[in-house]
PDB file of N, CA and C in Angstrom:
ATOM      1  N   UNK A   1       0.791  -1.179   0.000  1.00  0.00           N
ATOM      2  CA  UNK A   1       0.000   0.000   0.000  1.00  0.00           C
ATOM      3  C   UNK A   1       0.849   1.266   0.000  1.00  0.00           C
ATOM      4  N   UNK A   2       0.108   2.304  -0.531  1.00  0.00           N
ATOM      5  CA  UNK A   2       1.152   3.809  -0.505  1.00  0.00           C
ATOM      6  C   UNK A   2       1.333   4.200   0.980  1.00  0.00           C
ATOM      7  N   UNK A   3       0.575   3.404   2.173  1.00  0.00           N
ATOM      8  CA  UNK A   3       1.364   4.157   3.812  1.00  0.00           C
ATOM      9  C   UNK A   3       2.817   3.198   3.442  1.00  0.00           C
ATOM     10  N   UNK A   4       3.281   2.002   2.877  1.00  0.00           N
ATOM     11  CA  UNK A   4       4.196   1.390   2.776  1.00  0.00           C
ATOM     12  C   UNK A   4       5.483   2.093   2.534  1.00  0.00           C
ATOM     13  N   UNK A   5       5.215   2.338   1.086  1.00  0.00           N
ATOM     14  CA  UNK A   5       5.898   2.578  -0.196  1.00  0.00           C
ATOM     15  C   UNK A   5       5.933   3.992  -0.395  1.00  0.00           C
ATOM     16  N   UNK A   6       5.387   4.747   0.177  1.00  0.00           N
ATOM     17  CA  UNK A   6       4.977   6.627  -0.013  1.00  0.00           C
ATOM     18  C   UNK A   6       5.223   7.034  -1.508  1.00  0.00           C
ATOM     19  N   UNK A   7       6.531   7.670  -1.785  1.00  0.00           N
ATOM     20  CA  UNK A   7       6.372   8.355  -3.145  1.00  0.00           C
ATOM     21  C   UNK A   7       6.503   6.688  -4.262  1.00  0.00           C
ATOM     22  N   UNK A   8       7.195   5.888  -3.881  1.00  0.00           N
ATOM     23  CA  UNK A   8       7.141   4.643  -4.711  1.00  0.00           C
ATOM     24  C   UNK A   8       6.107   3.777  -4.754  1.00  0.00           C
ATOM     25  N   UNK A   9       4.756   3.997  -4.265  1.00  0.00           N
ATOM     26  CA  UNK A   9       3.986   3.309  -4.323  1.00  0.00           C
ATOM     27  C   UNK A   9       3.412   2.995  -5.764  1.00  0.00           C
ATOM     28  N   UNK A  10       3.789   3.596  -6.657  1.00  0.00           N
ATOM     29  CA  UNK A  10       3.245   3.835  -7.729  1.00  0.00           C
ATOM     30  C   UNK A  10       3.816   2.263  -8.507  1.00  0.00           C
ATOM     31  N   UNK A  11       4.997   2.111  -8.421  1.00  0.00           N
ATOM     32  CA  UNK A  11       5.889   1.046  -9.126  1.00  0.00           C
ATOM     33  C   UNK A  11       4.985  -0.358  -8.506  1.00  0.00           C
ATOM     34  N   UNK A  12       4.483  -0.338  -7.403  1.00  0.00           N
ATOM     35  CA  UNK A  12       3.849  -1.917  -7.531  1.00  0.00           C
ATOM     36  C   UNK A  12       2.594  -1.379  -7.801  1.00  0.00           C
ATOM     37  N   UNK A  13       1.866  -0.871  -7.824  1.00  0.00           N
ATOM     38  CA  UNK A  13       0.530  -0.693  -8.028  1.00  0.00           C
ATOM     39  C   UNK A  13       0.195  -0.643  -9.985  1.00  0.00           C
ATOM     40  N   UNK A  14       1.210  -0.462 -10.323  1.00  0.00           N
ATOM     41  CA  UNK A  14       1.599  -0.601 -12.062  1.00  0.00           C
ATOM     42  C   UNK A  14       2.109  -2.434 -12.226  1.00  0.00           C
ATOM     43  N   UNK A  15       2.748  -2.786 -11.070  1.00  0.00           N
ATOM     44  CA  UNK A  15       3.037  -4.304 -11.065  1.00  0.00           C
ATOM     45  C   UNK A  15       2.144  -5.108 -11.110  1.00  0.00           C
ATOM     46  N   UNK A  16       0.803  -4.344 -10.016  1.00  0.00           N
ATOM     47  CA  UNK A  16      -0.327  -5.099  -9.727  1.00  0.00           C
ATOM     48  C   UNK A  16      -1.083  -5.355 -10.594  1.00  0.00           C
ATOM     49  N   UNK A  17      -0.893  -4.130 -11.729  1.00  0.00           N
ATOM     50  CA  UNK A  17      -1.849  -3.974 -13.036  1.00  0.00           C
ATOM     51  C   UNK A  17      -1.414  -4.847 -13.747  1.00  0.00           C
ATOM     52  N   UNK A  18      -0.080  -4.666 -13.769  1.00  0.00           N
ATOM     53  CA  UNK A  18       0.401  -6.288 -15.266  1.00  0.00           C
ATOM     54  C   UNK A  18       0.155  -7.404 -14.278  1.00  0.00           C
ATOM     55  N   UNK A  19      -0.197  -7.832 -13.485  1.00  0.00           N
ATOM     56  CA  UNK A  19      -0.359  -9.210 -12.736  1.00  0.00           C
ATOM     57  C   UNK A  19      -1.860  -9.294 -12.940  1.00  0.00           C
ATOM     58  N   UNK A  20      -2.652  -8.258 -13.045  1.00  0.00           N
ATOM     59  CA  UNK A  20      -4.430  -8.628 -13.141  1.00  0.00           C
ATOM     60  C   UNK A  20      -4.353  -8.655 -14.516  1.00  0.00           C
ATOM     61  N   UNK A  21      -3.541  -8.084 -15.385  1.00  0.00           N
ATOM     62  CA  UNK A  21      -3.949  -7.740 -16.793  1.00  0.00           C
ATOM     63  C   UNK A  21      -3.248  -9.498 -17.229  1.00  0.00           C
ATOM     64  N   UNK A  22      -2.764 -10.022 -16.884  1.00  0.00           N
ATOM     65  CA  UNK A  22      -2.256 -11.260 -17.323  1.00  0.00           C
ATOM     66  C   UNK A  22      -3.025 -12.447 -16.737  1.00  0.00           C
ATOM     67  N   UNK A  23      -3.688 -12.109 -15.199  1.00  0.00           N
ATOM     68  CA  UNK A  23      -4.521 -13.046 -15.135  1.00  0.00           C
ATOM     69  C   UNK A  23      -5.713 -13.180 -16.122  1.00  0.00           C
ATOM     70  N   UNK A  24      -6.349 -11.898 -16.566  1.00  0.00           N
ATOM     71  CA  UNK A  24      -7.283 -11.564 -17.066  1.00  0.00           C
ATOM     72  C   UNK A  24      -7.087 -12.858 -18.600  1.00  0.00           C
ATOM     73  N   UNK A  25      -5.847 -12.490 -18.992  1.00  0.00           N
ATOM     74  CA  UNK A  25      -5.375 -12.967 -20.658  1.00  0.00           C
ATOM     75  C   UNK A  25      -5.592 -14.438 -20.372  1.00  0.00           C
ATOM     76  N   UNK A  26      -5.676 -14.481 -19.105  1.00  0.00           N
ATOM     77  CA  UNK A  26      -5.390 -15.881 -18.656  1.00  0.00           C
ATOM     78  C   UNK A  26      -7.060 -16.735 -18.327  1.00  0.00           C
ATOM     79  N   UNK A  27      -7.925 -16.370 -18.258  1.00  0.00           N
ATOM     80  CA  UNK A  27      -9.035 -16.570 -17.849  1.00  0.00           C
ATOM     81  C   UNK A  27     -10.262 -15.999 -18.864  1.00  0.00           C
ATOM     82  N   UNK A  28      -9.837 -15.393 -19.961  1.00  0.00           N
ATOM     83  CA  UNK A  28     -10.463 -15.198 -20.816  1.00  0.00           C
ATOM     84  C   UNK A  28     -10.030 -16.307 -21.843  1.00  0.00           C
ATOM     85  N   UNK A  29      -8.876 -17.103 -21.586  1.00  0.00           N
ATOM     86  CA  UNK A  29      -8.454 -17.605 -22.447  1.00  0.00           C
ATOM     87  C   UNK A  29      -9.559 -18.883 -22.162  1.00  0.00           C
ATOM     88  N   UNK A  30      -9.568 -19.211 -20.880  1.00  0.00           N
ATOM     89  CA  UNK A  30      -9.957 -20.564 -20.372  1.00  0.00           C
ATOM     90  C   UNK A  30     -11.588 -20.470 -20.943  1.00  0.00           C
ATOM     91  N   UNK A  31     -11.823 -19.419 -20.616  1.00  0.00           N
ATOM     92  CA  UNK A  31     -13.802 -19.696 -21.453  1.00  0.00           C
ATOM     93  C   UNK A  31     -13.898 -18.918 -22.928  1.00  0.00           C
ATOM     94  N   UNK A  32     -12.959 -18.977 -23.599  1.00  0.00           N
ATOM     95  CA  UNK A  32     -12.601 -18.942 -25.351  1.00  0.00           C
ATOM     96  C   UNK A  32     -13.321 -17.671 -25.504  1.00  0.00           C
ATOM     97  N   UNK A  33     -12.823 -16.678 -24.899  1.00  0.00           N
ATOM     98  CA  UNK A  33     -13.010 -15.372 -25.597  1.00  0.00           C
ATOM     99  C   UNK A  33     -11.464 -14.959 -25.966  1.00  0.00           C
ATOM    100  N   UNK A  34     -11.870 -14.001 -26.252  1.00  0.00           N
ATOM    101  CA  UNK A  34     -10.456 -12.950 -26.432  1.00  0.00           C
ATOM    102  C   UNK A  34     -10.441 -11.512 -25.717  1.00  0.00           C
ATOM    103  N   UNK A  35      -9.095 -11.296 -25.648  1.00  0.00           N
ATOM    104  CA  UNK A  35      -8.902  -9.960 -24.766  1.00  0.00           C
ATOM    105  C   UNK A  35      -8.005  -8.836 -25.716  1.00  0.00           C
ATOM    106  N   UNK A  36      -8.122  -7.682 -25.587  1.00  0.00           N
ATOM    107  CA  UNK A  36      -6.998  -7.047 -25.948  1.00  0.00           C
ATOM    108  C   UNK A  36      -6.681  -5.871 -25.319  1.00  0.00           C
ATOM    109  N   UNK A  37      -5.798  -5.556 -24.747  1.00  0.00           N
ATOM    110  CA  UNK A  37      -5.448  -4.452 -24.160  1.00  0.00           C
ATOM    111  C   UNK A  37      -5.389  -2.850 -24.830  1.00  0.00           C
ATOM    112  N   UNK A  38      -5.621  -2.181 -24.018  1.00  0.00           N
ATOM    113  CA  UNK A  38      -5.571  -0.818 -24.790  1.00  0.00           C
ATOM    114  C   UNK A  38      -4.634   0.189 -24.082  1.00  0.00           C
ATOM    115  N   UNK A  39      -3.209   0.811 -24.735  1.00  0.00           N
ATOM    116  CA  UNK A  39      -2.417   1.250 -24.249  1.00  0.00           C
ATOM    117  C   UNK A  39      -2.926   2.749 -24.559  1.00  0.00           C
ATOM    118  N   UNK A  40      -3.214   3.506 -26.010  1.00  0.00           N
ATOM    119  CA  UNK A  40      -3.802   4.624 -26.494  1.00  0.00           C
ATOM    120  C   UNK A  40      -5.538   4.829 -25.796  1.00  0.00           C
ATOM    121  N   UNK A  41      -5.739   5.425 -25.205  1.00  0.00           N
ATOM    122  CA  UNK A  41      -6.692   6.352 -24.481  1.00  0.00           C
ATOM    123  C   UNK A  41      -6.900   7.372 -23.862  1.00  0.00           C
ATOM    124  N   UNK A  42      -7.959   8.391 -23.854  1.00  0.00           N
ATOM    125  CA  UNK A  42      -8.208   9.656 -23.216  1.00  0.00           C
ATOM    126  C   UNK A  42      -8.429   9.440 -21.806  1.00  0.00           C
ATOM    127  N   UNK A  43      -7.233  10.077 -21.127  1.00  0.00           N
ATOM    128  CA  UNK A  43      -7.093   9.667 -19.407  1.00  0.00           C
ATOM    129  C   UNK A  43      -8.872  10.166 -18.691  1.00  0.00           C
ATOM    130  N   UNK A  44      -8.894  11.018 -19.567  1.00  0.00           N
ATOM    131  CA  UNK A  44     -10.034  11.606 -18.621  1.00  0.00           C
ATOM    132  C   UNK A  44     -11.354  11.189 -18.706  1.00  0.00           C
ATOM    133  N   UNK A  45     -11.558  10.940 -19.928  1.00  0.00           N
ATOM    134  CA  UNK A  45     -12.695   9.766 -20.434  1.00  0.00           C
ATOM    135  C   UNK A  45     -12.754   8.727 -19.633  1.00  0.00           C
ATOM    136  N   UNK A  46     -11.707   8.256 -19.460  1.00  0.00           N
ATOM    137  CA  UNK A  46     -11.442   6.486 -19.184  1.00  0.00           C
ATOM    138  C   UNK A  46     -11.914   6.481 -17.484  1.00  0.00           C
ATOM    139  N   UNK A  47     -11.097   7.533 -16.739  1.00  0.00           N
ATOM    140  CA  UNK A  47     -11.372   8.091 -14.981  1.00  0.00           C
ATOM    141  C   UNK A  47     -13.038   8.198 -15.052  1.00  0.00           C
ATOM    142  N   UNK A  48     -13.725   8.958 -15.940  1.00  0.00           N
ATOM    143  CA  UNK A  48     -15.182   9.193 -16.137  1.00  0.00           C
ATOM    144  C   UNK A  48     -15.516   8.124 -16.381  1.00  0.00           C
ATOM    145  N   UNK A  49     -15.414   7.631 -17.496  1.00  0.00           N
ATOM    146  CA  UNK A  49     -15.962   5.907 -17.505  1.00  0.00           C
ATOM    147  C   UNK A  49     -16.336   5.209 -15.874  1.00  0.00           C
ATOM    148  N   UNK A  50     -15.114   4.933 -15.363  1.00  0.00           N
ATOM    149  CA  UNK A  50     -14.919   4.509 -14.668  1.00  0.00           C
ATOM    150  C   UNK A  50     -15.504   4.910 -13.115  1.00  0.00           C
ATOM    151  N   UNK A  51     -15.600   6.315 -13.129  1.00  0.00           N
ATOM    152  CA  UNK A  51     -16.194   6.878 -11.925  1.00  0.00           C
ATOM    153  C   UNK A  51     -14.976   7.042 -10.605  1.00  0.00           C
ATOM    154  N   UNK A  52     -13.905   7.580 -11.577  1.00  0.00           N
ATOM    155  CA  UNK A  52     -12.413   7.908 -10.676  1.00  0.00           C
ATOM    156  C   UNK A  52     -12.439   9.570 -10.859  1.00  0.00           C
ATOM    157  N   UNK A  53     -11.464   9.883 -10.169  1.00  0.00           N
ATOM    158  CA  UNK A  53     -11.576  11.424  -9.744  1.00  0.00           C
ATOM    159  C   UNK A  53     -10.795  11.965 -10.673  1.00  0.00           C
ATOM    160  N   UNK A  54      -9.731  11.201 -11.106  1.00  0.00           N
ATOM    161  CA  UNK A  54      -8.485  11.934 -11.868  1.00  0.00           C
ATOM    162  C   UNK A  54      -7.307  12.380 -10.858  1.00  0.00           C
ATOM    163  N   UNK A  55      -7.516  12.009  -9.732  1.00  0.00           N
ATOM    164  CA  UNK A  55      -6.484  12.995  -8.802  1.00  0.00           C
ATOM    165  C   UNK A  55      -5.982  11.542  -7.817  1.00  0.00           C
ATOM    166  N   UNK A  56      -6.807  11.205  -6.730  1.00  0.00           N
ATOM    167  CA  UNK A  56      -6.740  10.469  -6.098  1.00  0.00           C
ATOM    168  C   UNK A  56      -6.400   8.822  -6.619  1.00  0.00           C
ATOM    169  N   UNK A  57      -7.870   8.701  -7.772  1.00  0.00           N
ATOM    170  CA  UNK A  57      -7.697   7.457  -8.028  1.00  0.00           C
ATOM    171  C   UNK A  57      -8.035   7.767  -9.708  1.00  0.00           C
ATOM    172  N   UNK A  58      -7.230   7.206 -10.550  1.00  0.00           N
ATOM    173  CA  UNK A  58      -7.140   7.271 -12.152  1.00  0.00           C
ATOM    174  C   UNK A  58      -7.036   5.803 -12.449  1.00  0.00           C
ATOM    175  N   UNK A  59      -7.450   5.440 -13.750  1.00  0.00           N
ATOM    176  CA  UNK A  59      -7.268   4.466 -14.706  1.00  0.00           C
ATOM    177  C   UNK A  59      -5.803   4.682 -15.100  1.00  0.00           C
ATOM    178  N   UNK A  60      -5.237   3.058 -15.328  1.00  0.00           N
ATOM    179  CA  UNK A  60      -4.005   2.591 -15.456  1.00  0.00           C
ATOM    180  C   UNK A  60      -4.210   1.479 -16.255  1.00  0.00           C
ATOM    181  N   UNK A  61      -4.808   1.008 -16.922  1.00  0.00           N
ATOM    182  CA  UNK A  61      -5.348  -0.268 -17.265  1.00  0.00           C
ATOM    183  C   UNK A  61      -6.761  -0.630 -18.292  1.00  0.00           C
ATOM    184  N   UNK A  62      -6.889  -0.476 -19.241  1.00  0.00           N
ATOM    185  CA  UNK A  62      -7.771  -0.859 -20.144  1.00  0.00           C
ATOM    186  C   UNK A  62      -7.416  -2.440 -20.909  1.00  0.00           C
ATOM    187  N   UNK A  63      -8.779  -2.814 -20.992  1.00  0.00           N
ATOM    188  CA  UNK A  63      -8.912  -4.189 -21.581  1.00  0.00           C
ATOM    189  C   UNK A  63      -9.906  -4.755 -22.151  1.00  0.00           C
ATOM    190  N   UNK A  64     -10.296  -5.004 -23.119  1.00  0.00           N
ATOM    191  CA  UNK A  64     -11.933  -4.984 -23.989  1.00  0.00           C
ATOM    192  C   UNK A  64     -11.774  -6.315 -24.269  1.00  0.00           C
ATOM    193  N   UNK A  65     -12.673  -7.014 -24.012  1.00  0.00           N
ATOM    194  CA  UNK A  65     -13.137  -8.748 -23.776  1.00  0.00           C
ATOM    195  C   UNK A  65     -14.426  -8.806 -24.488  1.00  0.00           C
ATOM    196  N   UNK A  66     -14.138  -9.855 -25.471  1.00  0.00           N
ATOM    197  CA  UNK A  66     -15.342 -10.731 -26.036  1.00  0.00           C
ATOM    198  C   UNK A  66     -15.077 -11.757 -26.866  1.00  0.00           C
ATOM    199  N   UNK A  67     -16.256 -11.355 -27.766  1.00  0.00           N
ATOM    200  CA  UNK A  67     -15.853 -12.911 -28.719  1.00  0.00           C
ATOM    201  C   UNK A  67     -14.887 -12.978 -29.794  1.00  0.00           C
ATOM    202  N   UNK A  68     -14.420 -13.916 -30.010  1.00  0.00           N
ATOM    203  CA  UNK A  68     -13.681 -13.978 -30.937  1.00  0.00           C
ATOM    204  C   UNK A  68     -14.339 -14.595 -32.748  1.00  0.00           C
ATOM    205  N   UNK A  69     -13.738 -13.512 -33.291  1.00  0.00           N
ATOM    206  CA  UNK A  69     -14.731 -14.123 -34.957  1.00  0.00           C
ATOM    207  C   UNK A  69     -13.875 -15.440 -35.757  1.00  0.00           C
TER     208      UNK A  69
END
């Protein structure tokens, strides 16, 4: 947690993201969809999407899941 880690908290919480974003690849795989990640997006859209502040808590992580043709 950031009381841990203070200004470095950031480096596992980006770790944590590639560890869900790979389980994800990983469990979409198992019930035959597909995943794909999205690195290009509007930060502020994505926080709104999401119902984050932009300050406190932001999007780090996009991933669009379905079927595969």
């Amino acid at each position: 947690g950031e009381w841990r880690y203070m200004e470095d908290s950031h480096k596992s919480m980006l770790l944590d993201a590639g560890h869900i974003g790979q389980a994800l690849y990983l469990a979409v795989e198992a019930i035959d969809l597909g995943v794909c990640t999205v690195a290009g997006y509007h930060q502020e859209e994505a926080d709104a999407l999401v119902g984050a502040d932009g300050t406190e808590e932001y999007t780090v992580y996009l991933a669009s899941v379905g079927k595969c043709k």
